[in-house]
Structure formats: C-alpha cells, structure tokens
N, C-alpha and C. Protein backbone atom coordinates (compact mmCIF):
# COMPACT_ATOMS: atom_id res chain seq x y z
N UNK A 1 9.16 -21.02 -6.41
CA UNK A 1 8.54 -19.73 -6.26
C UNK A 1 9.56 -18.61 -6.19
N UNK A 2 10.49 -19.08 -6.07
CA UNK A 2 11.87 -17.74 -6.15
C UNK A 2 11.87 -17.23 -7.46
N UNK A 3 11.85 -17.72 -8.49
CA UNK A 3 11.39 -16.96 -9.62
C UNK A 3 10.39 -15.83 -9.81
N UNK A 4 9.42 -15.78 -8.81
CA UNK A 4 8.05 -15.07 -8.88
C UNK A 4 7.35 -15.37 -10.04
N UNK A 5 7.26 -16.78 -10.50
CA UNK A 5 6.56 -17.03 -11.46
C UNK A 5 5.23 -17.97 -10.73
N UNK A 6 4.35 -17.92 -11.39
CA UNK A 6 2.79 -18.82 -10.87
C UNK A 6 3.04 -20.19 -11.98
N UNK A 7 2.16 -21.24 -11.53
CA UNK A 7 2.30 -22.31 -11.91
C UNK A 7 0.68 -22.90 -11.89
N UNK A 8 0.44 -23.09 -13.20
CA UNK A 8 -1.54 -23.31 -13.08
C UNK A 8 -0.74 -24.85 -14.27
N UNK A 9 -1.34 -26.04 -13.49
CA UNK A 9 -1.37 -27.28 -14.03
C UNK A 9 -2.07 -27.11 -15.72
N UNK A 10 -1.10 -27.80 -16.54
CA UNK A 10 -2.39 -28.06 -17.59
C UNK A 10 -2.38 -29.12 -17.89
N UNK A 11 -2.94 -29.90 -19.27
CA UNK A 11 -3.49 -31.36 -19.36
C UNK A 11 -1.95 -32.22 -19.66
N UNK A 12 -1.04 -31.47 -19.53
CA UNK A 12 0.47 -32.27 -20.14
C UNK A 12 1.17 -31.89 -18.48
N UNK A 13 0.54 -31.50 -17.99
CA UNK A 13 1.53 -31.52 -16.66
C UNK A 13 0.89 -31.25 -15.33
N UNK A 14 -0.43 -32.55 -15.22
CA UNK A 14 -1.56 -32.84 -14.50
C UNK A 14 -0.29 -33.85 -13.63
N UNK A 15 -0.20 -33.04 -12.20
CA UNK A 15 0.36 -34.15 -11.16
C UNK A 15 2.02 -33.84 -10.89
N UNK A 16 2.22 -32.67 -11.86
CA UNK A 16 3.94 -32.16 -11.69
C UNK A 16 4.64 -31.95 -10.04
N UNK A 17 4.01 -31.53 -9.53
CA UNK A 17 4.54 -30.15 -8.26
C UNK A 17 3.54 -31.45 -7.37
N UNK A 18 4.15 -31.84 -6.09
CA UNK A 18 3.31 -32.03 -5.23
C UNK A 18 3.77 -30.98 -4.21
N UNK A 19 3.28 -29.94 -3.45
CA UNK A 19 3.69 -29.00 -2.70
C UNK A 19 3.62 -29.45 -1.22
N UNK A 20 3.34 -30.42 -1.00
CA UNK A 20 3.01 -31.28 1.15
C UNK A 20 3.52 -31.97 0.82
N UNK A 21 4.85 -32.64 1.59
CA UNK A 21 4.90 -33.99 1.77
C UNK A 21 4.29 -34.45 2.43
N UNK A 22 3.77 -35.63 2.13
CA UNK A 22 2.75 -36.60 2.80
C UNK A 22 1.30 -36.51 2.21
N UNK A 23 1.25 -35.50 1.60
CA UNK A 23 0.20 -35.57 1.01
C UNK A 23 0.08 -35.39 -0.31
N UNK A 24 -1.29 -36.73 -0.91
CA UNK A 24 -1.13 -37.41 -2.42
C UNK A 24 -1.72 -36.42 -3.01
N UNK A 25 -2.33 -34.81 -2.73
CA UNK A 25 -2.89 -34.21 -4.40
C UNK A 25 -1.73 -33.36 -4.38
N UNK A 26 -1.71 -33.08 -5.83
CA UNK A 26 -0.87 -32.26 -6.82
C UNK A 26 -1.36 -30.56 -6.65
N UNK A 27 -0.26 -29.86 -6.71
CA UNK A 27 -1.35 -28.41 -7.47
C UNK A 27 -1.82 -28.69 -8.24
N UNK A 28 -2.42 -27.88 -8.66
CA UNK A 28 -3.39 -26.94 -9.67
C UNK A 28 -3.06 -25.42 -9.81
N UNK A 29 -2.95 -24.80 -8.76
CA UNK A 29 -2.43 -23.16 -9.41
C UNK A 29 -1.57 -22.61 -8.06
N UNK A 30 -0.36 -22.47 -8.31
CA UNK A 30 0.05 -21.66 -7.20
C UNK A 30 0.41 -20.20 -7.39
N UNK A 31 0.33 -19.40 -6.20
CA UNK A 31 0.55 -18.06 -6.91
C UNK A 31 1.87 -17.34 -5.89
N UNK A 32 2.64 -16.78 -6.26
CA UNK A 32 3.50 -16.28 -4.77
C UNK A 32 2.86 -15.30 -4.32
N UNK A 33 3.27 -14.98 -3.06
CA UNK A 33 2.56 -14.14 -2.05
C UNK A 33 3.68 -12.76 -2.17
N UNK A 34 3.50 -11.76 -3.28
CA UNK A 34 4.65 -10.47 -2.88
C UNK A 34 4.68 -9.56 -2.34
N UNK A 35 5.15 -9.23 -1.06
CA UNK A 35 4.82 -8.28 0.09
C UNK A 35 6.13 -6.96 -0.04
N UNK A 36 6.45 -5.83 -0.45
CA UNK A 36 7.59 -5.03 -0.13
C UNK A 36 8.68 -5.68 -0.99
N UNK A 37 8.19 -6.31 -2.04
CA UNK A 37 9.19 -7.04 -2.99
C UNK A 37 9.55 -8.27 -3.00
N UNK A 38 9.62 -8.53 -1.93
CA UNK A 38 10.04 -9.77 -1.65
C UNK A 38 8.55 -10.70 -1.41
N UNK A 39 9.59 -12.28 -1.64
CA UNK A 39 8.08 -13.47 -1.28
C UNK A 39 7.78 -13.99 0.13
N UNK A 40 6.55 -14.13 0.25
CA UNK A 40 6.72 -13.78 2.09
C UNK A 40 5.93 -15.63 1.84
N UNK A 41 5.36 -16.26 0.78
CA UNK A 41 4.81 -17.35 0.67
C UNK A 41 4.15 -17.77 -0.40
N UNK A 42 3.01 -18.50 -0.70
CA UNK A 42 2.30 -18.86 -1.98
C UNK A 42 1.12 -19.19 -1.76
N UNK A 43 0.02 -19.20 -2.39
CA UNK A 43 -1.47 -19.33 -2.20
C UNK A 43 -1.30 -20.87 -3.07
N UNK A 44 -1.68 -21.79 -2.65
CA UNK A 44 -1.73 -23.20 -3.28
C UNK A 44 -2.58 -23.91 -3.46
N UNK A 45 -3.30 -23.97 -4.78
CA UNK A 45 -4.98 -24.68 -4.82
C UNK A 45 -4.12 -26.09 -5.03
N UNK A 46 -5.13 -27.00 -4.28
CA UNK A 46 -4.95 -28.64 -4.86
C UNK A 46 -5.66 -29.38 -5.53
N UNK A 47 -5.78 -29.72 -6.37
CA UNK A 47 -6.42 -30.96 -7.44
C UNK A 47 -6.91 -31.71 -6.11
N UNK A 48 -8.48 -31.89 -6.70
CA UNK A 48 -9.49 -32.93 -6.07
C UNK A 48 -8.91 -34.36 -6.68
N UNK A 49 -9.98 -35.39 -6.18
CA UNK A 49 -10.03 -36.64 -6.40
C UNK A 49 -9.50 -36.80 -8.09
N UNK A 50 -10.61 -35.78 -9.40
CA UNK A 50 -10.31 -36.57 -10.37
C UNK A 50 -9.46 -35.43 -11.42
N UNK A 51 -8.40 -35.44 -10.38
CA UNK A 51 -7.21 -34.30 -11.16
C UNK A 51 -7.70 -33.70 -12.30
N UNK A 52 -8.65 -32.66 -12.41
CA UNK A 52 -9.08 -31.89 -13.78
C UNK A 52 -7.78 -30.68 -13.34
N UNK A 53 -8.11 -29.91 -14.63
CA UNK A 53 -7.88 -28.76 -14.90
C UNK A 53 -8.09 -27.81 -14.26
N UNK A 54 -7.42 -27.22 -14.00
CA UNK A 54 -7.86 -25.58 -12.89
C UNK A 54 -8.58 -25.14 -14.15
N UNK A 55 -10.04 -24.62 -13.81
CA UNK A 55 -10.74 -23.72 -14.50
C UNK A 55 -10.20 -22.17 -14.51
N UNK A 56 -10.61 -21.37 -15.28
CA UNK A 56 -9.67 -19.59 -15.31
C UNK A 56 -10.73 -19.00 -13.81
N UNK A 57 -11.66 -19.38 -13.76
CA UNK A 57 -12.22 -18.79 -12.81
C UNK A 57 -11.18 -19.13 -11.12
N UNK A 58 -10.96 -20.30 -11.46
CA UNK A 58 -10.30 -20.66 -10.08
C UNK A 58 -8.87 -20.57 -10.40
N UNK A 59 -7.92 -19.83 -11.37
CA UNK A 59 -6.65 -19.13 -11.34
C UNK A 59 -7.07 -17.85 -11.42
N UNK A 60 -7.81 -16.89 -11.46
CA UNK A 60 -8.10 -15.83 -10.72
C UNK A 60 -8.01 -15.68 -9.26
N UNK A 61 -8.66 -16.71 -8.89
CA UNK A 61 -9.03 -16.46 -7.57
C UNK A 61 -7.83 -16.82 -6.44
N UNK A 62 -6.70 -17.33 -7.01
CA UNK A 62 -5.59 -18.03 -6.15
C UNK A 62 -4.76 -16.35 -6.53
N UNK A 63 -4.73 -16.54 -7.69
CA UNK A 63 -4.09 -14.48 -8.29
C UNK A 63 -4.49 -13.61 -7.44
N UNK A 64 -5.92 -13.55 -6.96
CA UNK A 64 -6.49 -12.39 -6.44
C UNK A 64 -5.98 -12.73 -4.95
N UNK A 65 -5.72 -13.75 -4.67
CA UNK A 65 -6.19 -14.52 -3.15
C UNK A 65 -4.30 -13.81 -2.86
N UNK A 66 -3.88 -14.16 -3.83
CA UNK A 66 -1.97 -13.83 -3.24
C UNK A 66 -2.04 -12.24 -3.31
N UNK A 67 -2.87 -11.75 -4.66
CA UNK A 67 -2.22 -10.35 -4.10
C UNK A 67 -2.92 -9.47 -3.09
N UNK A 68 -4.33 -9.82 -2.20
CA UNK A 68 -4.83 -9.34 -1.51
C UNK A 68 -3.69 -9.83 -0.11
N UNK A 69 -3.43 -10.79 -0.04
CA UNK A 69 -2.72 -11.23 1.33
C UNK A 69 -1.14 -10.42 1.22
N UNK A 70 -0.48 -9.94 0.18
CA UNK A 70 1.00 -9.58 -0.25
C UNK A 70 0.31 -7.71 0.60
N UNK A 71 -0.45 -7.67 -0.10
CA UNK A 71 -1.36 -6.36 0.27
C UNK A 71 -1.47 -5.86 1.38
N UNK A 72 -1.83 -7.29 2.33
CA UNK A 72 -2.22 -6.85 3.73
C UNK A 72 -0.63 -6.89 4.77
N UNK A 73 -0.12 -7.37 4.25
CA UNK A 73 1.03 -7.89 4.60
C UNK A 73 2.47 -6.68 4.82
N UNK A 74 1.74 -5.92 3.67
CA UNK A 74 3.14 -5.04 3.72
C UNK A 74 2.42 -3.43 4.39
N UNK A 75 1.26 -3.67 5.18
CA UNK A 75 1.02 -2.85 5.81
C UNK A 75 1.71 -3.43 7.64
C-alpha cells in the first residue's frame, strides 16, 4: 500500500495477497486510506468461501469506504 495503489483480485490472481496472518481468505479489493497525504491504513474486502470475483459494485464501495474514512480523518 506504500505505492497508493488499490488492488481488486481478478480471475488470474484469485488468492494473491493474504492480508491476516492466520487467516485463510484472500483479498478481493483493497483500497488505501489517504488522510493529509499520507496513508493512515487500507479498507480490505475478503473473498468468501467460493473465491469469486469482486463485483464493480463492491470495488466502489471499498473506494468510497477509504475515501470517506481518509476524509474524516484529516479533520
């Protein structure tokens, strides 16, 4: 995430990133959290049971979800 780049799984790289150790799901979309420039964290959806595809509706919502929290953050 030091790059400030997002990362949404697709069908060639289903299971890349596990973001918990200890725990077996993969992302699906992460987004960084940017507060005053800098990354203060990341919004991290996880793949259910049968590792699909992040739908666009649910990489919006991890997008919207980081920059509302970067938002609140740098108040």
């Amino acid at each position: 995430m030091e790059s400030r780049k997002s990362y949404t799984a697709t069908q060639a790289t289903v299971g890349d990133i596990q973001p918990v150790e200890g725990v077996e799901h993969r992302a699906a979309v992460i987004y960084p959290i940017i507060a005053a420039g800098d990354i203060t964290g990341a919004v991290v959806m996880l793949m259910g049971e049968d590792n699909k595809v992040p739908t666009e509706t649910e990489v919006k919502l991890a997008h919207s979800a980081a920059a509302f929290l970067g938002k609140q953050m740098e108040e």
